[in-house]
Protein backbone atom coordinates (compact mmCIF):
# COMPACT_ATOMS: atom_id res chain seq x y z
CA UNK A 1 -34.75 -5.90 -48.65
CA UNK A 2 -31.76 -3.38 -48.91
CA UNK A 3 -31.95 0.58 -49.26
CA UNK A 4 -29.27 0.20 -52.40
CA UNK A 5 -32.09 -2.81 -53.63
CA UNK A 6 -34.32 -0.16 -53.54
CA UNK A 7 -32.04 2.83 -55.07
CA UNK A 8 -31.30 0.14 -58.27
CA UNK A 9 -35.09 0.08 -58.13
CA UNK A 10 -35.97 3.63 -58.44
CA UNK A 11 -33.06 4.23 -60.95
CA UNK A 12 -34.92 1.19 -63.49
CA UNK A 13 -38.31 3.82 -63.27
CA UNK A 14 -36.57 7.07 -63.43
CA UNK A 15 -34.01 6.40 -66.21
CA UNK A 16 -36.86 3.77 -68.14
CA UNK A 17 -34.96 0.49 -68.56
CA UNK A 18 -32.55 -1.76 -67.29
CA UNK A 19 -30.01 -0.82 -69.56
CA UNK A 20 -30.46 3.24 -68.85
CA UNK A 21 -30.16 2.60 -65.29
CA UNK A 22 -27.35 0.62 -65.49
CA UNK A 23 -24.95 3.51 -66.94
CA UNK A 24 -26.30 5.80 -64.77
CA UNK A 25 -25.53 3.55 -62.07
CA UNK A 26 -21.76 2.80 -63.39
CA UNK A 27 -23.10 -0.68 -62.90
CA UNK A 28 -22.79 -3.69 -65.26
CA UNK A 29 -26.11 -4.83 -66.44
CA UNK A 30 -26.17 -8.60 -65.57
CA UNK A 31 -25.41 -7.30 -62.05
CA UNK A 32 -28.40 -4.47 -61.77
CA UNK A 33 -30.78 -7.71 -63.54
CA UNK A 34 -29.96 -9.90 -60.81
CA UNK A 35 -30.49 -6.99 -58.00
CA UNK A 36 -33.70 -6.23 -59.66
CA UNK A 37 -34.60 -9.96 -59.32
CA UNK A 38 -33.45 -10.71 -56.01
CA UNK A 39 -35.60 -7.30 -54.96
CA UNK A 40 -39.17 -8.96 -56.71
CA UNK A 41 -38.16 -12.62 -54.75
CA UNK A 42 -37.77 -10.61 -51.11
CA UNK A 43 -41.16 -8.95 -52.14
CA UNK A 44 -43.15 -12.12 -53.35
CA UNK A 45 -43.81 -9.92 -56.65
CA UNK A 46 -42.62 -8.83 -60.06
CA UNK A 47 -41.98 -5.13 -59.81
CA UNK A 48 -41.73 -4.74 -63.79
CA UNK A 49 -43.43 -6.27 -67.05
CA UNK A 50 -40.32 -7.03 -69.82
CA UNK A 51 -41.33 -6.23 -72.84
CA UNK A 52 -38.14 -6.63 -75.38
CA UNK A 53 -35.68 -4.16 -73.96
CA UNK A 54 -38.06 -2.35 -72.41
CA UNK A 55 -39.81 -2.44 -68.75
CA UNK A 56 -43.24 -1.00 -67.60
CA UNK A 57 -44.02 -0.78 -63.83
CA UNK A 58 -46.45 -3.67 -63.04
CA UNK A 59 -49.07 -2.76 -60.30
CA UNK A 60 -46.91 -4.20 -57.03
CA UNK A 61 -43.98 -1.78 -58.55
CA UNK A 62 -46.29 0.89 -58.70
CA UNK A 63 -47.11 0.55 -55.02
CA UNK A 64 -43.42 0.06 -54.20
CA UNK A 65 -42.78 3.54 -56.16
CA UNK A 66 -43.27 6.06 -53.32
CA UNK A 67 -42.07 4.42 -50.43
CA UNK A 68 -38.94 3.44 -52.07
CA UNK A 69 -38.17 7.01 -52.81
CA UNK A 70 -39.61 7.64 -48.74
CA UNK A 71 -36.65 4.98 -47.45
CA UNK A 72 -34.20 6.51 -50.29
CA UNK A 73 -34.78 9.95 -49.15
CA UNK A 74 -34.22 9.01 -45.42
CA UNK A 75 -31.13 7.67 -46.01
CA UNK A 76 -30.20 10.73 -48.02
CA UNK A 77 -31.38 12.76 -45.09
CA UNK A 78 -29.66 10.86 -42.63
CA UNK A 79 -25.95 10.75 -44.46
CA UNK A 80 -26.80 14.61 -45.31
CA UNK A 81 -27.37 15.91 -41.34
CA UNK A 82 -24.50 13.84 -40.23
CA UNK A 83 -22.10 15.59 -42.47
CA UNK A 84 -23.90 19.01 -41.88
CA UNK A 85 -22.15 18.93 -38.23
CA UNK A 86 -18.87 19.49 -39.81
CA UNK A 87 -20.69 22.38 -41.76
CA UNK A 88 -22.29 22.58 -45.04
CA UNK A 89 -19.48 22.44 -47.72
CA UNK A 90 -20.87 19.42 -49.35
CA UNK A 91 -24.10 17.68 -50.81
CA UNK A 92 -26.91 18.45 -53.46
CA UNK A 93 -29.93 19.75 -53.50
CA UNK A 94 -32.69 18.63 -56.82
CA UNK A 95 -34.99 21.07 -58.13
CA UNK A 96 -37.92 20.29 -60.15
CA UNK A 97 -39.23 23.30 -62.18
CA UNK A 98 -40.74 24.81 -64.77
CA UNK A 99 -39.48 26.21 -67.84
CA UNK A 100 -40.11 29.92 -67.44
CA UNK A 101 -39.11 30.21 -63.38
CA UNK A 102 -36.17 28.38 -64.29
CA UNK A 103 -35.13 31.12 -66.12
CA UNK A 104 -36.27 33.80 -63.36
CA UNK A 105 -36.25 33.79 -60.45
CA UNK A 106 -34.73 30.31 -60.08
CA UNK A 107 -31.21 31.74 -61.91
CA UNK A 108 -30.78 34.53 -59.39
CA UNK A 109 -31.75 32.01 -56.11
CA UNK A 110 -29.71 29.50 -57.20
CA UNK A 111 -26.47 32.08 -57.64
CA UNK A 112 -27.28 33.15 -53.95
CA UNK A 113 -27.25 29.93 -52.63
CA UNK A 114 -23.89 28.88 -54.77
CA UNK A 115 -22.51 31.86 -53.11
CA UNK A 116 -23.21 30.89 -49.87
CA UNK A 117 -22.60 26.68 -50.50
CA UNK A 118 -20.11 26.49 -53.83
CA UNK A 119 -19.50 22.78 -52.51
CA UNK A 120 -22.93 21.82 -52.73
CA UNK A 121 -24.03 20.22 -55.75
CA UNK A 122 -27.57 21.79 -57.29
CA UNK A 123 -29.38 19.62 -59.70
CA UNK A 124 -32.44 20.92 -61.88
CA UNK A 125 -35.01 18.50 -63.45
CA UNK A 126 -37.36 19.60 -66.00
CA UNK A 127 -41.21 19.49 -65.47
CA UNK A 128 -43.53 21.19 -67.92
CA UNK A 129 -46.89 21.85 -65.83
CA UNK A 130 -47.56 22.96 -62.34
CA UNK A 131 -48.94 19.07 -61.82
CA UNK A 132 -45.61 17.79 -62.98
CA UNK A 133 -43.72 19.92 -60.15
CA UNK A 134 -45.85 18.64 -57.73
CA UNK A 135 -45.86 15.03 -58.76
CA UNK A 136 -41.94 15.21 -58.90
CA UNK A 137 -41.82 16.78 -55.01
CA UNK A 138 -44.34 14.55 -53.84
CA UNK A 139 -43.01 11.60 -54.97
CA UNK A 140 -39.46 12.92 -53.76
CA UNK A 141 -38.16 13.18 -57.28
CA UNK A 142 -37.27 16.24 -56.42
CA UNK A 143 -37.03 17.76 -52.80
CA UNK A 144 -37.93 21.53 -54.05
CA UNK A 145 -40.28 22.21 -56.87
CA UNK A 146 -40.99 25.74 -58.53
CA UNK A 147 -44.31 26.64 -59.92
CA UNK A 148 -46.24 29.15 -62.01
CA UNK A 149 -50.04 28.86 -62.17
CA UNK A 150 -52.67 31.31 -62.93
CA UNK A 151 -54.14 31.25 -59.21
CA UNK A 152 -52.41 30.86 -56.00
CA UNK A 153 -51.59 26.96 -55.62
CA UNK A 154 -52.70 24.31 -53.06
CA UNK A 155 -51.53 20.97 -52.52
CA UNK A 156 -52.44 17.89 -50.11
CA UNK A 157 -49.27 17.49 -48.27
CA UNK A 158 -47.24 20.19 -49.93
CA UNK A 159 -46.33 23.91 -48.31
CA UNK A 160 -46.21 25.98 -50.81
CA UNK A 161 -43.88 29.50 -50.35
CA UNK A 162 -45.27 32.21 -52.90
CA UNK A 163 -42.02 33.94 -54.16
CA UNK A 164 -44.04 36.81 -56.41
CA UNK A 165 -45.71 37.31 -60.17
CA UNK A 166 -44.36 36.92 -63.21
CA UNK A 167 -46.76 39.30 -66.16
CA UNK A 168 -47.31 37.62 -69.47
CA UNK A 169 -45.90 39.63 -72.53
CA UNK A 170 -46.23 39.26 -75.88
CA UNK A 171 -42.90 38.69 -77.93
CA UNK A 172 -42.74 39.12 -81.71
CA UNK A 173 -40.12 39.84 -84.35
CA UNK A 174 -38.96 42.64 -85.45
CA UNK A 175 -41.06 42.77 -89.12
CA UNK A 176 -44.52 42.94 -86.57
CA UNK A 177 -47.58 44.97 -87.28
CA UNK A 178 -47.58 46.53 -83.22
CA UNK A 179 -46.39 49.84 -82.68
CA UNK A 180 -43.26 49.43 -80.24
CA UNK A 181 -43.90 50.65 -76.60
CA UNK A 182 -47.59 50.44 -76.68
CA UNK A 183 -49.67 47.56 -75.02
CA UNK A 184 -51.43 44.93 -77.04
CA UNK A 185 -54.94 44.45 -76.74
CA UNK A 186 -56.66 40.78 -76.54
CA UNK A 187 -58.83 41.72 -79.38
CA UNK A 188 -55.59 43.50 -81.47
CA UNK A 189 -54.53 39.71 -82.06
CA UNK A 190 -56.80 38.52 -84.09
CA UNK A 191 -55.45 36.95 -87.62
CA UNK A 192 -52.34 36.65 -85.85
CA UNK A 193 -50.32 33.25 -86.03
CA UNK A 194 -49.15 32.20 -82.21
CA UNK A 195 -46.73 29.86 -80.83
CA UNK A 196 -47.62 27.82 -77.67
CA UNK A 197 -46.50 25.11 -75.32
CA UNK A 198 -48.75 22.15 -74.32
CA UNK A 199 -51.97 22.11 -72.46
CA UNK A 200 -51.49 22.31 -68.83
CA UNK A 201 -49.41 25.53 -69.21
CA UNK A 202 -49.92 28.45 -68.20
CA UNK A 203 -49.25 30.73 -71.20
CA UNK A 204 -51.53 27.99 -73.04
CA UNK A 205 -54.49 28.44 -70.70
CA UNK A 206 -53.80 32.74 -71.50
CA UNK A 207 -54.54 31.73 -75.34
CA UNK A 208 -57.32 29.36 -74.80
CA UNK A 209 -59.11 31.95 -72.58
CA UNK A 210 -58.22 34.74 -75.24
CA UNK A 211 -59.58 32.55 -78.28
CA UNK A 212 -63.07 31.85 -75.96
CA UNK A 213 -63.41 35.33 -75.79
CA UNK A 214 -64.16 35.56 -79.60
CA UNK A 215 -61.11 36.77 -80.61
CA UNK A 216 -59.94 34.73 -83.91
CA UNK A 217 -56.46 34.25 -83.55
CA UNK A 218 -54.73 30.81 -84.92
CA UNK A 219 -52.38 28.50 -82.98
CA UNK A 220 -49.59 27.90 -85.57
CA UNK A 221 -47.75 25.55 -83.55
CA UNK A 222 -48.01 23.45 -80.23
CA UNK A 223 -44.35 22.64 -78.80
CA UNK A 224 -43.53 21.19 -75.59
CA UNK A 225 -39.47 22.59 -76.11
CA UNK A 226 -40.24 26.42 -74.46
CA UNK A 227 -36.36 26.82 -75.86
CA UNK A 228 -37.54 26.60 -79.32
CA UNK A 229 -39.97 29.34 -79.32
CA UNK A 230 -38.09 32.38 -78.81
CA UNK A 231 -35.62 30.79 -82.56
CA UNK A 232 -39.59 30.36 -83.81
CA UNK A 233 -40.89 33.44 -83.27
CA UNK A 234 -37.55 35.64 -84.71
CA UNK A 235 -37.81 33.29 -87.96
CA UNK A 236 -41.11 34.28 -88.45
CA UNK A 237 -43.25 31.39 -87.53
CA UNK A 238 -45.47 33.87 -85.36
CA UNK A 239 -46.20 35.53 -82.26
CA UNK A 240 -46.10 34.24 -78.78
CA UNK A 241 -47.30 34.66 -75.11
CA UNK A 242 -44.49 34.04 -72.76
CA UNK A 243 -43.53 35.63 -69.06
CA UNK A 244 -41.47 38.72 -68.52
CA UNK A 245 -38.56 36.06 -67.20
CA UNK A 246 -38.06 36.19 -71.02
CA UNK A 247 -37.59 39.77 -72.14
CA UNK A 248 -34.02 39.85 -71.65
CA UNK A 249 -33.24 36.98 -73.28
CA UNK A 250 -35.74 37.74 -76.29
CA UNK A 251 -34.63 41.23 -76.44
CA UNK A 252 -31.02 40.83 -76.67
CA UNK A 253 -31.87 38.11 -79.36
CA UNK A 254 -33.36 40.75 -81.23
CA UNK A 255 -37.44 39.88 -81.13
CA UNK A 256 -39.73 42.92 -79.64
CA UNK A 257 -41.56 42.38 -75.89
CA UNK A 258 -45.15 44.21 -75.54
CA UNK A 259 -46.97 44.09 -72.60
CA UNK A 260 -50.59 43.16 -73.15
CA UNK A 261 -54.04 44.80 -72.36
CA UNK A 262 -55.43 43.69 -70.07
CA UNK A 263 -52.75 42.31 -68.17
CA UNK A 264 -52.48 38.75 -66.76
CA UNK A 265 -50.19 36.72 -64.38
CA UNK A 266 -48.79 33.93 -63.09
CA UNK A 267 -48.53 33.25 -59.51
CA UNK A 268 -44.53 31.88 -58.43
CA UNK A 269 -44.41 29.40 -55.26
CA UNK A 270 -41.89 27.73 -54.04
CA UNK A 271 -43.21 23.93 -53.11
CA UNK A 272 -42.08 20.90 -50.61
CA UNK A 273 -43.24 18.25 -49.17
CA UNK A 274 -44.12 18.31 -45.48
CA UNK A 275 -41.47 17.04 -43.06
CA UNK A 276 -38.07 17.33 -42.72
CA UNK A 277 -35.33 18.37 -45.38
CA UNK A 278 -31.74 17.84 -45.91
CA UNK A 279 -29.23 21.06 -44.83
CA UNK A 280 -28.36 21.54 -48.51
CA UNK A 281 -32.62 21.84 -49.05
CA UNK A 282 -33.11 24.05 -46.26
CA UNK A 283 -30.06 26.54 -46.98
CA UNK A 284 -31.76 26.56 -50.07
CA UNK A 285 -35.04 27.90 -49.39
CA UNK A 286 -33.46 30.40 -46.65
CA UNK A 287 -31.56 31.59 -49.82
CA UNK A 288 -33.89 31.20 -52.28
CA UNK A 289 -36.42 33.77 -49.99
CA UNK A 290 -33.63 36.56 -48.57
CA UNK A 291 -33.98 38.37 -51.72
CA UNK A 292 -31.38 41.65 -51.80
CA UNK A 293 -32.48 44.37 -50.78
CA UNK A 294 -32.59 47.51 -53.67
């Protein structure tokens, strides 16, 4: 077994095919089937179930799943601290994150660490729950995740660095029935059409808890795209609960940002896994933390 049999490996589950791999490999795809192959003889096992085009992880390629990405990383790691010694002016550093935080703060930390590293590479990779960031670090998808949840976050294995609160606010067109400048109670939204993302989120879990309460409010629509709700609410479609990171951008759009009565907040953390990081990772999180003094 080979660390590249094993990087061909990873890039089949994480792109989801053969094919899909292959491009993102710049590898031909006979050449990528026959690494895959020669991988499952070494192993004694198929790693995938072929269904058409498609591939599904069969139970052995399950198990092989996280330790592949354990041997990938510490090769990563390795190649990474040996060119560190000439200083950090190369590299990358992969960010999973939520929607929200990637506007803010994850804009303004990763323009302090570009300004510090503008060699280093930084990628971001979407995840849409809290769960989903911590999946993606854990199984070193990502080496950095960023959170919001609506209590302080724990995780086996994971340190977690909280990096503040983001308030939820209510944004609404212009043609709304709320006086501007004046907080919104819970109970002032009933009849009112919202927008939300999926279950798991935290401005979902605000509305759930807000429609237990009694209050009769309708959920319009259910997206898992947070960039479409913002265009949703300024056509009209209704109201939504989002986090300050969006006033700017939904004020300079044109839609109104209340705050709302009583307030309510996220919690921002900053998660990896335990053990060491690569130079570009750890520049990051000194970055990501030295926040500019006012």
């Amino acid at each position: 077994m080979e660390a590249r049999q094993l990087e061909y490996f990873l890039a089949v589950v994480d792109q989801g095919g053969i094919n899909a791999a292959a491009r993102a490999l710049h590898l031909a795809q006979p050449s990528l089937s026959q690494a895959i192959r020669a991988l499952e003889r070494d192993l004694g096992s198929n790693l995938f179930h072929r269904v058409g085009r498609k591939v599904m992880l069969t139970e052995a390629g399950h198990a092989l799943v996280e330790p592949a990405r354990q041997v990938v990383h510490g090769m990563d790691f390795a190649r990474a601290s040996v060119e560190s010694v000439a200083g950090l002016t190369t590299g990358r550093v992969e960010i999973a994150t939520m929607p929200s935080q990637s506007v803010e703060p994850l804009s303004s930390m990763i323009s302090r660490f570009t300004a510090r590293r503008p060699g280093v590479a930084v990628v971001v990779r979407a995840a849409f729950t809290a769960k989903h960031v911590l999946d993606m670090v854990r199984t070193g998808i990502a080496e950095i995740g960023m959170l919001g949840s609506s209590e302080p976050t724990t995780a086996s294995g994971i340190l977690m660095t909280p990096v503040g609160k983001q308030r939820f606010v209510l944004v609404v067109p212009p043609d709304n029935p709320f006086p501007p400048g004046v907080a919104v109670g819970h109970e002032q939204l009933a009849g009112q059409r919202l927008i939300v993302g999926q279950e798991g989120t935290g401005m979902r879990r605000l509305v759930d808890e807000i429609r237990a309460a009694g209050v009769d409010l309708t959920i319009a629509i259910e997206t898992e795209y947070r960039e479409a709700i913002l265009p949703l609410v300024l056509k009209g479609a209704g109201m939504a609960i989002l986090t300050d990171a969006w006033t700017t951008l939904a004020e300079a759009a044109g839609a109104r940002v209340l705050q709302l009565d009583p307030p309510a907040y996220l919690h921002i953390a900053l998660a990896r896994r335990i053990g060491p990081l690569t130079p570009a990772a750890r520049e990051f999180l000194s970055a990501a933390v030295d926040r500019p003094k006012l």
